[in-house]
N, C-alpha and C. Protein backbone atom coordinates (compact mmCIF):
# COMPACT_ATOMS: atom_id res chain seq x y z
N UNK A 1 -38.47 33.33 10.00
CA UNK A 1 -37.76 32.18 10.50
C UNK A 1 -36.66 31.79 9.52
N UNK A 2 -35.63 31.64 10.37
CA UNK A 2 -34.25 31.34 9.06
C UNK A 2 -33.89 29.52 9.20
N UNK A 3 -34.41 29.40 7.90
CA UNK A 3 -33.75 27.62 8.06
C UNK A 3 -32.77 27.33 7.16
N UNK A 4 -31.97 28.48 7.27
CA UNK A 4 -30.59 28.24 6.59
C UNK A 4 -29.35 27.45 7.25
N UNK A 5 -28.71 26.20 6.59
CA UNK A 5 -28.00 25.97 7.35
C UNK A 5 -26.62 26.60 7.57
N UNK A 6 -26.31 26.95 8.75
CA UNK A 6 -24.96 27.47 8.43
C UNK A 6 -23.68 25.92 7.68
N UNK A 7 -23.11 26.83 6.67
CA UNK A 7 -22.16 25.36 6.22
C UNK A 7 -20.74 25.65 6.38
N UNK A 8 -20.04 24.97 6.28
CA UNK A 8 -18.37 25.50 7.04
C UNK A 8 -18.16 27.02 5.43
N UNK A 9 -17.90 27.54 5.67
CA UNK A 9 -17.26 28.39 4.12
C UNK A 9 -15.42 28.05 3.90
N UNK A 10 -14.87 27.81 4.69
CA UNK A 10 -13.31 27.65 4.68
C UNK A 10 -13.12 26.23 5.31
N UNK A 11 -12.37 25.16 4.77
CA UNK A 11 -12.79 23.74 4.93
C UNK A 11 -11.58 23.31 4.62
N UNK A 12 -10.21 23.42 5.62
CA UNK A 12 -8.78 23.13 5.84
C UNK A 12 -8.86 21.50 5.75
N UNK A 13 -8.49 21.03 4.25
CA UNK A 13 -7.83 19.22 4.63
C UNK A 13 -7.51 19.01 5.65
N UNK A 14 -6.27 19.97 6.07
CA UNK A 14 -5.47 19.51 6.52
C UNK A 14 -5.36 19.44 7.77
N UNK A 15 -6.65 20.18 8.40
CA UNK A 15 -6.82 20.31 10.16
C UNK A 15 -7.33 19.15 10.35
N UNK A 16 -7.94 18.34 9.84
CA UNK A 16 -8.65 17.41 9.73
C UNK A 16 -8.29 15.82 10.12
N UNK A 17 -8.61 15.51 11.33
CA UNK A 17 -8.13 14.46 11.31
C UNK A 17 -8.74 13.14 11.76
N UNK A 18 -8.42 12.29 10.55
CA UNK A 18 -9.17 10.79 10.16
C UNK A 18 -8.87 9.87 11.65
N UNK A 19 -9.41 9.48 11.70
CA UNK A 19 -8.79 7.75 12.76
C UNK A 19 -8.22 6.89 11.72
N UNK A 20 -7.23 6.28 12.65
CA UNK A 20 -6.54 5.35 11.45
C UNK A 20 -7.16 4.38 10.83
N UNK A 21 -8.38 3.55 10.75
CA UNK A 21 -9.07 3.09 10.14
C UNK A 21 -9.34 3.97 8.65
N UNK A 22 -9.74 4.98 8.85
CA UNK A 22 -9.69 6.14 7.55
C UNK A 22 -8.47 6.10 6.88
N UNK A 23 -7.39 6.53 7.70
CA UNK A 23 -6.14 6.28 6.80
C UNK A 23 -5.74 4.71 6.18
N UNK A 24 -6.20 4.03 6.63
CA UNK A 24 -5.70 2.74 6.25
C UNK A 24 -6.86 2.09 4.84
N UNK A 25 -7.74 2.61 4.90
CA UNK A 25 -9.20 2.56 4.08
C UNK A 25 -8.17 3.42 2.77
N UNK A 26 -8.17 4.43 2.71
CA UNK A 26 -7.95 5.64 1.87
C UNK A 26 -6.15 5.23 1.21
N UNK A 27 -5.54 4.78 1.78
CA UNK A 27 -3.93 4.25 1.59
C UNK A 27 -4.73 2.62 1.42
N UNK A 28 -5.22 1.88 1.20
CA UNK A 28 -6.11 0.72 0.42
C UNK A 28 -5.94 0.86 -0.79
N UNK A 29 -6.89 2.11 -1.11
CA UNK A 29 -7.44 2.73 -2.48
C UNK A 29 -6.39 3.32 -3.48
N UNK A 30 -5.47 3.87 -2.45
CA UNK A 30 -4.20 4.20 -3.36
C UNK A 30 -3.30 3.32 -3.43
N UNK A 31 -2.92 2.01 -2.99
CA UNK A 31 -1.98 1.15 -3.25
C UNK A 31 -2.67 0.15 -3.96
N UNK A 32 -3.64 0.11 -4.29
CA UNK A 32 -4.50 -0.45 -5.42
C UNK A 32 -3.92 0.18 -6.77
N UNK A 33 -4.08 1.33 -6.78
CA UNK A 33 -3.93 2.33 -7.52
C UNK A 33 -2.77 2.18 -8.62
N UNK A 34 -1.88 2.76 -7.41
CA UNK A 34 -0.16 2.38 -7.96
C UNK A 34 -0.17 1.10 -8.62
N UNK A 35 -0.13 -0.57 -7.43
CA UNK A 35 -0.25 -1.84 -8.14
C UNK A 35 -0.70 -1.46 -9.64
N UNK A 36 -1.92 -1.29 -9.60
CA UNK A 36 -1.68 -1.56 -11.28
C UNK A 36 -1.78 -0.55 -12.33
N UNK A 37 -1.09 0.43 -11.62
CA UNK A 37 0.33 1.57 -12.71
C UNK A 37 0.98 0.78 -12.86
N UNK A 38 1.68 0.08 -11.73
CA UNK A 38 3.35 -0.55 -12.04
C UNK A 38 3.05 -1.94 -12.72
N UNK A 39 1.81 -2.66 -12.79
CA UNK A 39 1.62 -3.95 -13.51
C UNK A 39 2.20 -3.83 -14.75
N UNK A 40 2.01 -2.90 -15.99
CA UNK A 40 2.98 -3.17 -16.94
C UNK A 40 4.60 -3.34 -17.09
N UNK A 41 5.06 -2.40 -15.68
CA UNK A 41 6.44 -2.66 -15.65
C UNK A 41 6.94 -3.71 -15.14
N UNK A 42 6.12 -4.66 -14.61
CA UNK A 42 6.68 -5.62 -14.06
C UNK A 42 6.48 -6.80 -15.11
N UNK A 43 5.46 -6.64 -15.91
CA UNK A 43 5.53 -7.56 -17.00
C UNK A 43 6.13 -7.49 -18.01
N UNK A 44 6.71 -6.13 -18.18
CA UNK A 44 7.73 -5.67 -19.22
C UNK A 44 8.84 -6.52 -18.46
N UNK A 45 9.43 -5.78 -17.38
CA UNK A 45 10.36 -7.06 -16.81
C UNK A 45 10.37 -8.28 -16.45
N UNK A 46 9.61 -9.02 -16.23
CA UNK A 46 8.94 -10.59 -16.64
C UNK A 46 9.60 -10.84 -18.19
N UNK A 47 8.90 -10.08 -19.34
CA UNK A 47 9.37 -10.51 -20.48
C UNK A 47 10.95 -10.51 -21.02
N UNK A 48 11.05 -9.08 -20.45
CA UNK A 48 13.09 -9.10 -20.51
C UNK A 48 13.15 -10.06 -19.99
N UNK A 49 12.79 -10.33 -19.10
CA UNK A 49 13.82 -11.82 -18.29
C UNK A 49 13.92 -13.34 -19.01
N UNK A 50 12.43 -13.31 -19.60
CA UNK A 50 12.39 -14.39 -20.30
C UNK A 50 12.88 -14.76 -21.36
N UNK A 51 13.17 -13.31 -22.34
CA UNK A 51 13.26 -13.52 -23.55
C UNK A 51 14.59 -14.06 -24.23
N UNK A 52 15.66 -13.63 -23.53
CA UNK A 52 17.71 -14.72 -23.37
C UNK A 52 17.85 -14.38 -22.41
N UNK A 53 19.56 -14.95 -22.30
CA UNK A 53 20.00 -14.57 -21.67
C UNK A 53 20.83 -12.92 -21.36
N UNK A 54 20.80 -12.35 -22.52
CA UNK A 54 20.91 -11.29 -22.16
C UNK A 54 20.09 -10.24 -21.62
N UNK A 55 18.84 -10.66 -22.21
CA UNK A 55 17.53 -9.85 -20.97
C UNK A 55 17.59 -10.08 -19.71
N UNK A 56 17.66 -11.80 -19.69
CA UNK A 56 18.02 -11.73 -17.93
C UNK A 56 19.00 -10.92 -17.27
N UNK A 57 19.87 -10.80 -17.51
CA UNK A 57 21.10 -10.22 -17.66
C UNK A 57 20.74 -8.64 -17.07
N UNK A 58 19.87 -8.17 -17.99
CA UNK A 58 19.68 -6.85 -17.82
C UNK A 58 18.73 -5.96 -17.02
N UNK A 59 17.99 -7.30 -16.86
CA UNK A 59 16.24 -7.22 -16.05
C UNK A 59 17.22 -7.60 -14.42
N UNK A 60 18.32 -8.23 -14.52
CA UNK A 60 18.61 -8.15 -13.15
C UNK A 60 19.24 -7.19 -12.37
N UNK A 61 19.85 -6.74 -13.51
CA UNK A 61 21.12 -5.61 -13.46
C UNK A 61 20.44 -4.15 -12.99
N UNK A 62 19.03 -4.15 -13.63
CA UNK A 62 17.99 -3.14 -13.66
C UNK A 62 17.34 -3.15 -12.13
N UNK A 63 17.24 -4.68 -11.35
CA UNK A 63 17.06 -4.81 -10.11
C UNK A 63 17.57 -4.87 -9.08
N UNK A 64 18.79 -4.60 -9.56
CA UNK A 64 20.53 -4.80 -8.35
C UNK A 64 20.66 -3.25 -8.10
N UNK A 65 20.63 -2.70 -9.16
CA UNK A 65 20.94 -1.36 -8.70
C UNK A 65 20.33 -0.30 -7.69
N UNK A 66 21.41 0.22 -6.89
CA UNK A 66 20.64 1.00 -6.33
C UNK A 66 18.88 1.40 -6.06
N UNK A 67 19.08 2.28 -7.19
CA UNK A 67 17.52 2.64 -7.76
C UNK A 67 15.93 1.41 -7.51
N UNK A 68 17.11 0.26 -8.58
CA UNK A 68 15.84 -1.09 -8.84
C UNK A 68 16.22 -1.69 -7.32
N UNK A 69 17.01 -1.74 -6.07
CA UNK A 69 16.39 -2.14 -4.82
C UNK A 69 15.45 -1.72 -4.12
N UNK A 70 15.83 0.56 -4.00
CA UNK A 70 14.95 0.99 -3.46
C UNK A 70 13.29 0.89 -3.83
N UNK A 71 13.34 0.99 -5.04
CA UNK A 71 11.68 0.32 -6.33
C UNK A 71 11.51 -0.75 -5.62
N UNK A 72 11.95 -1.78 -5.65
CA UNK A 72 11.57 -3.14 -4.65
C UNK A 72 11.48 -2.90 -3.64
N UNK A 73 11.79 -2.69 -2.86
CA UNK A 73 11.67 -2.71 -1.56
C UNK A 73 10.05 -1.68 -1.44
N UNK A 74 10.13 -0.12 -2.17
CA UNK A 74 9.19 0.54 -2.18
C UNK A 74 7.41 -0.51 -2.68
N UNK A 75 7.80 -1.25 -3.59
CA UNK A 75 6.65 -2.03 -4.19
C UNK A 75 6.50 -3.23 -3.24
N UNK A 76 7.38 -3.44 -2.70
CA UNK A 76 7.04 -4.54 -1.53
C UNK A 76 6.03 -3.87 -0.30
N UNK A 77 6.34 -3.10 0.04
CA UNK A 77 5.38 -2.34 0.92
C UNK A 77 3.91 -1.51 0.49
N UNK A 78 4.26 -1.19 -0.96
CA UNK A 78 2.95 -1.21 -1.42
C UNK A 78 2.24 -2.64 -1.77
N UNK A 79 2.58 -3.55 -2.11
CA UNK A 79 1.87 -4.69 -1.91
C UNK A 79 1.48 -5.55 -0.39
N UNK A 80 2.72 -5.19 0.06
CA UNK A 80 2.18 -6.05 1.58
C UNK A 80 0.84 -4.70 2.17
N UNK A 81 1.34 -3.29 1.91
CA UNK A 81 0.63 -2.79 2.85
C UNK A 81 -1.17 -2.73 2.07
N UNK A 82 -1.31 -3.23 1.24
CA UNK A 82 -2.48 -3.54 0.09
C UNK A 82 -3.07 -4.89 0.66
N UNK A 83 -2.41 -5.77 0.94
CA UNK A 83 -2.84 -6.79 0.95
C UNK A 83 -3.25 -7.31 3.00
N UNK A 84 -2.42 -6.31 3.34
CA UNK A 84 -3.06 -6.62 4.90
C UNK A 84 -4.10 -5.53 4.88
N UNK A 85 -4.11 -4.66 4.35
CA UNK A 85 -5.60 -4.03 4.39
C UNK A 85 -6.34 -4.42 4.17
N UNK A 86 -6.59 -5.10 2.88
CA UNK A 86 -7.39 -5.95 2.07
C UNK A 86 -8.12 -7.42 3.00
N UNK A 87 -6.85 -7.93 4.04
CA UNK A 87 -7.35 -9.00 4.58
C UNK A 87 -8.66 -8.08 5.09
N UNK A 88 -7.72 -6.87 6.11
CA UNK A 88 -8.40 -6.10 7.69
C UNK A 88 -10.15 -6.26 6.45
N UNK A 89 -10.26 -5.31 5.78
CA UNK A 89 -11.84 -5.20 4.97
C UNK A 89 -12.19 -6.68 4.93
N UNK A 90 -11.67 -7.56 4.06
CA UNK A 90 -12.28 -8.67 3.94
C UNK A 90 -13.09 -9.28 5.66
N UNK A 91 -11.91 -9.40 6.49
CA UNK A 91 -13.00 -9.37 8.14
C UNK A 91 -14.26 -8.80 8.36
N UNK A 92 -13.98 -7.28 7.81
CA UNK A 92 -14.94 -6.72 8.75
C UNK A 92 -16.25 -6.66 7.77
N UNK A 93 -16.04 -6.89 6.42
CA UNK A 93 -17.33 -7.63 5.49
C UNK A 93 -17.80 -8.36 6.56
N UNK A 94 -17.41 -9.47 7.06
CA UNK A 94 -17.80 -10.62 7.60
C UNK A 94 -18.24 -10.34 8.88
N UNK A 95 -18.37 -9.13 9.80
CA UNK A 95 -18.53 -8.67 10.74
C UNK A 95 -17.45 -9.25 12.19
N UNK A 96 -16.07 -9.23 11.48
CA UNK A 96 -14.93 -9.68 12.34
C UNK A 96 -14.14 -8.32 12.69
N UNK A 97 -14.30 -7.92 13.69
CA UNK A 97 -13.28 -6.95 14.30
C UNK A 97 -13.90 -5.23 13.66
N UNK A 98 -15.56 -5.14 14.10
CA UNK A 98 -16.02 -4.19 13.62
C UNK A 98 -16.06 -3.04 14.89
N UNK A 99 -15.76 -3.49 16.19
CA UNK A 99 -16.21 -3.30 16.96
C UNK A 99 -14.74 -1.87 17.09
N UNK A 100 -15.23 -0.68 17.88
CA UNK A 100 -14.13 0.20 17.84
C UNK A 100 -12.24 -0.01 18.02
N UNK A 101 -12.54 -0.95 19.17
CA UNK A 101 -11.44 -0.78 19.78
C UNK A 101 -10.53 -2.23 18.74
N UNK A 102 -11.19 -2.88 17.92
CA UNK A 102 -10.70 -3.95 17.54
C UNK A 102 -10.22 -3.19 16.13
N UNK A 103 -11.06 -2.62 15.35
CA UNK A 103 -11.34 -1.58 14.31
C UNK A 103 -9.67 -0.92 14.31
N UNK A 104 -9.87 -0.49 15.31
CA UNK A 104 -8.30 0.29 15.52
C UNK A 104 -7.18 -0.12 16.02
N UNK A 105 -7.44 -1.49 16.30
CA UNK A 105 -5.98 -2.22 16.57
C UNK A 105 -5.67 -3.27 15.09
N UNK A 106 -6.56 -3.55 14.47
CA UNK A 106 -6.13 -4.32 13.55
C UNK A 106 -6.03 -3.19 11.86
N UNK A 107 -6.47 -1.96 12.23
CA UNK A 107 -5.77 -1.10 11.29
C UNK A 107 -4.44 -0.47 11.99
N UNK A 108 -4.05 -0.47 13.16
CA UNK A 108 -2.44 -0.45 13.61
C UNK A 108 -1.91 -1.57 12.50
N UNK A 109 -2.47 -2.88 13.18
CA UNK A 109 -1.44 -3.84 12.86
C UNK A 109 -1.36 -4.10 11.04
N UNK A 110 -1.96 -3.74 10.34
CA UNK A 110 -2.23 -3.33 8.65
C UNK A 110 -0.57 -2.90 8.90
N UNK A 111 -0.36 -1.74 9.46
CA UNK A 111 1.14 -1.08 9.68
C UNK A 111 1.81 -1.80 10.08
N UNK A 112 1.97 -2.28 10.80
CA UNK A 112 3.13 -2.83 11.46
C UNK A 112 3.24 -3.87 10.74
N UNK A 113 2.50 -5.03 10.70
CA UNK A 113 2.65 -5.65 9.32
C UNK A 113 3.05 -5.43 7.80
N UNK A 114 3.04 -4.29 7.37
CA UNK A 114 3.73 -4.27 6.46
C UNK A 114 4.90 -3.50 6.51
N UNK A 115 5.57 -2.99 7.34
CA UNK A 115 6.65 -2.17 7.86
C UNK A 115 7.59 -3.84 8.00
N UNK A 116 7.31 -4.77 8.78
CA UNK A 116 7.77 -6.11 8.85
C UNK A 116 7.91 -6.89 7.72
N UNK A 117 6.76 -6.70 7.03
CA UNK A 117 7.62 -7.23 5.71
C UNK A 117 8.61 -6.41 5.17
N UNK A 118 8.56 -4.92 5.23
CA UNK A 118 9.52 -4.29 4.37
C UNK A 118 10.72 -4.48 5.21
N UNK A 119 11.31 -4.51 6.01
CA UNK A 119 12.32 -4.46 6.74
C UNK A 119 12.83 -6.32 6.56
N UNK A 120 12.08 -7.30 6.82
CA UNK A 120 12.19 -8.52 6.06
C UNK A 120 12.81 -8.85 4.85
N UNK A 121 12.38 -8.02 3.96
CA UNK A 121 12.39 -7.77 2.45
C UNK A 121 14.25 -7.35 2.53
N UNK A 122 14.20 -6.28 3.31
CA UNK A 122 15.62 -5.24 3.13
C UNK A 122 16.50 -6.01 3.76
N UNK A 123 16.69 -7.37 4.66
CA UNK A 123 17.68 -7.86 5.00
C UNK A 123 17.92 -8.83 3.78
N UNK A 124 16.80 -9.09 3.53
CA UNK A 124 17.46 -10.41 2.43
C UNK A 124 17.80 -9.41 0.45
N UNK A 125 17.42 -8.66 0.57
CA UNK A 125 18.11 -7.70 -0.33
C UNK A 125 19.20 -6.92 -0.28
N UNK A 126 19.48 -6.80 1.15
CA UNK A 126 21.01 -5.87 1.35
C UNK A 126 22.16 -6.85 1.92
């Protein structure tokens, strides 16, 4: 008698596909992540700003440019899209919107919500 289990041997990531609840869980964990990589740079720039007026000066100059809009705008969406996830989990701790079809409309709206702030963000920056 064979009670071997057969187990996959070749196991493609990439065929693989999550429901967006998964993606929105897993993009959580990594915009956690980043946030606080970039926490020292933003307190490095906090302190330029504070320290004269020529830091201000330069901490702004550093945020006008090209580069330091697209960085903003990019960190704006990693924070908004962190923080509407963060609500979506905090709910469903609480057993709010566990149910499938709710599950997967309020990890849509995680997206669309933070796509709205970023586009928000980019009118009053451009």
């Amino acid at each position: 008698m064979d009670t071997v289990k057969k187990r996959p041997v070749y196991l493609n990531l990439f065929k693989i596909h999550l429901p967006v609840g998964g993606v929105v869980s897993i993009a959580h964990r990594a915009t956690g992540v980043v946030l606080a990589v970039l926490f020292p740079l933003g307190i490095y720039l906090l302190q330029l700003s504070l320290r004269d007026p020529a830091g201000f000066d330069r901490a702004t100059s550093i945020l006008s440019s090209v580069s330091g809009r697209i960085t903003v705008l990019l960190v704006t969406w990693i924070f908004a899209q962190h923080f509407f996830s963060g609500v979506r989990h905090l709910f469903m701790d609480i057993d709010v919107g566990v149910e499938k079809a709710a599950a997967r409309r309020s990890a849509w709206l995680t997206w669309v919500g933070s796509i709205i702030i970023v586009l928000l963000a980019a009118v009053w920056i451009i």
